[in-house]
C-alpha atoms as a PDB file:
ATOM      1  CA  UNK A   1      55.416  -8.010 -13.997  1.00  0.00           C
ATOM      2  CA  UNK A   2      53.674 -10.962 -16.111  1.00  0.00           C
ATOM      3  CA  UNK A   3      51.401 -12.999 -14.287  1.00  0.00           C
ATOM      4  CA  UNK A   4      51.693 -16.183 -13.234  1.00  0.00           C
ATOM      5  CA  UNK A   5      48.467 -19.101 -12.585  1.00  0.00           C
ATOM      6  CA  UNK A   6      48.911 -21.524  -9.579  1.00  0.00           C
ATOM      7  CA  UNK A   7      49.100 -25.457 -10.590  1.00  0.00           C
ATOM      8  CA  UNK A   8      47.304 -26.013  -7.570  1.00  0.00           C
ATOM      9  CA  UNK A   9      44.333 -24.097  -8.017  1.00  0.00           C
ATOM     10  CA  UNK A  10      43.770 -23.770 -11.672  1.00  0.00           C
ATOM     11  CA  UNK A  11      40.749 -26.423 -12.521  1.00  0.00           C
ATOM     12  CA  UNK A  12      42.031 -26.036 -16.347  1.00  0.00           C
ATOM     13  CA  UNK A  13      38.958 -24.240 -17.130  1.00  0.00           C
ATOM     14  CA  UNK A  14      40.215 -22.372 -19.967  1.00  0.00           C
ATOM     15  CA  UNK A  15      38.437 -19.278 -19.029  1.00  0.00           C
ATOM     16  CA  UNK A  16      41.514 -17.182 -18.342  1.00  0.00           C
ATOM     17  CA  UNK A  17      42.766 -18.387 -22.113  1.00  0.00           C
ATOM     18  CA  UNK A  18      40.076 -17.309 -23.416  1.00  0.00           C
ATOM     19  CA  UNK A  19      39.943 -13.564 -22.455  1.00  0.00           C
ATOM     20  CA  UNK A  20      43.473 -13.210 -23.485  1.00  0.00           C
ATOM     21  CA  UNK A  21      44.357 -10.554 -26.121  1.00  0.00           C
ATOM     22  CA  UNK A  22      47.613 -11.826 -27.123  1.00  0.00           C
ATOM     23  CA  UNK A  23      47.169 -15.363 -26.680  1.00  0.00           C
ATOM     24  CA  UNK A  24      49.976 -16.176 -24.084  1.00  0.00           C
ATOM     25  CA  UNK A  25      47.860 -18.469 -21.874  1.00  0.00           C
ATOM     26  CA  UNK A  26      47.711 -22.371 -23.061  1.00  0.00           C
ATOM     27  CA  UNK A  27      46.798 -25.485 -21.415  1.00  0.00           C
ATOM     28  CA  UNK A  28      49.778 -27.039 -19.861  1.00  0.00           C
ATOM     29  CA  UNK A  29      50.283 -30.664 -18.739  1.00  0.00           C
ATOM     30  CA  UNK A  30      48.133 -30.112 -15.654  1.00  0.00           C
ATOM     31  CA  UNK A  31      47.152 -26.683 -15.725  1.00  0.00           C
ATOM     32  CA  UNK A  32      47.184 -23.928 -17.769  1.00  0.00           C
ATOM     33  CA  UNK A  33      50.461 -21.627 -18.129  1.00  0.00           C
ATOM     34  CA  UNK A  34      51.181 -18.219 -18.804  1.00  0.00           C
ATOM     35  CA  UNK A  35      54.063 -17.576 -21.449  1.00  0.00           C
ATOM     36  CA  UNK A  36      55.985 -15.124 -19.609  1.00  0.00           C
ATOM     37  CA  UNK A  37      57.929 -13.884 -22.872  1.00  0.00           C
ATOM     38  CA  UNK A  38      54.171 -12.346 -24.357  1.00  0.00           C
ATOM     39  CA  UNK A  39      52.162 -11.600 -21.098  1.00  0.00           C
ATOM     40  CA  UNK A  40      51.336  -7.565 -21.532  1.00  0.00           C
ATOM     41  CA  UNK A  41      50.693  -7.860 -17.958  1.00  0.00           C
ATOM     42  CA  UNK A  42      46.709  -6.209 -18.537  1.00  0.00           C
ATOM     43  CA  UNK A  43      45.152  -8.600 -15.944  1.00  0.00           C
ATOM     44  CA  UNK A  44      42.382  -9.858 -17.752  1.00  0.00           C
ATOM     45  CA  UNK A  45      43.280 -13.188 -16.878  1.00  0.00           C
ATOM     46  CA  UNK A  46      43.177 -12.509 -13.105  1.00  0.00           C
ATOM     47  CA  UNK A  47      39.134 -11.484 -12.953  1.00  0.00           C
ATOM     48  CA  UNK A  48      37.889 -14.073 -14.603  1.00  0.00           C
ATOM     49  CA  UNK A  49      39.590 -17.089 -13.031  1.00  0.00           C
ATOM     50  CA  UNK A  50      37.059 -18.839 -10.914  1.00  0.00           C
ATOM     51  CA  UNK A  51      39.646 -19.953  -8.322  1.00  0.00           C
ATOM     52  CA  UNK A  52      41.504 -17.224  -7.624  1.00  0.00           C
ATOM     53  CA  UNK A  53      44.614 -19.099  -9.542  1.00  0.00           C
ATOM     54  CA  UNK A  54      46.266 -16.100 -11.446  1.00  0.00           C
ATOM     55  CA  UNK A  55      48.449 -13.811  -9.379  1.00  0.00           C
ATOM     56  CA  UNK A  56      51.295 -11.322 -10.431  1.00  0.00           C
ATOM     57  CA  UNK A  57      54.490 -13.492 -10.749  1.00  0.00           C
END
């Protein structure tokens, strides 16, 4: 199941972008968002989101 990041705790850090392998995290209008469609579901995202924002959808 893809992962999904939480409007209301992402701080739009980018880090979770960043660590992506397949590039399906972007900045959104007020957070960042995960593009369902291409999330592999690996979860590198989750451990390196300061907040605690990513979670499985």
């Amino acid at each position: 199941m893809p992962r999904i990041i939480n409007p209301e705790l992402c701080v739009s850090c980018g880090s979770c972008a960043e660590v992506c392998p397949v590039g399906a995290i972007s900045a959104g209008e007020a957070s960042y968002v995960i593009n369902a469609d291409e999330c592999i579901d690996c979860g590198a995202c989750e451990g390196t989101c300061p907040n605690e924002a990513i979670s499985e959808a």
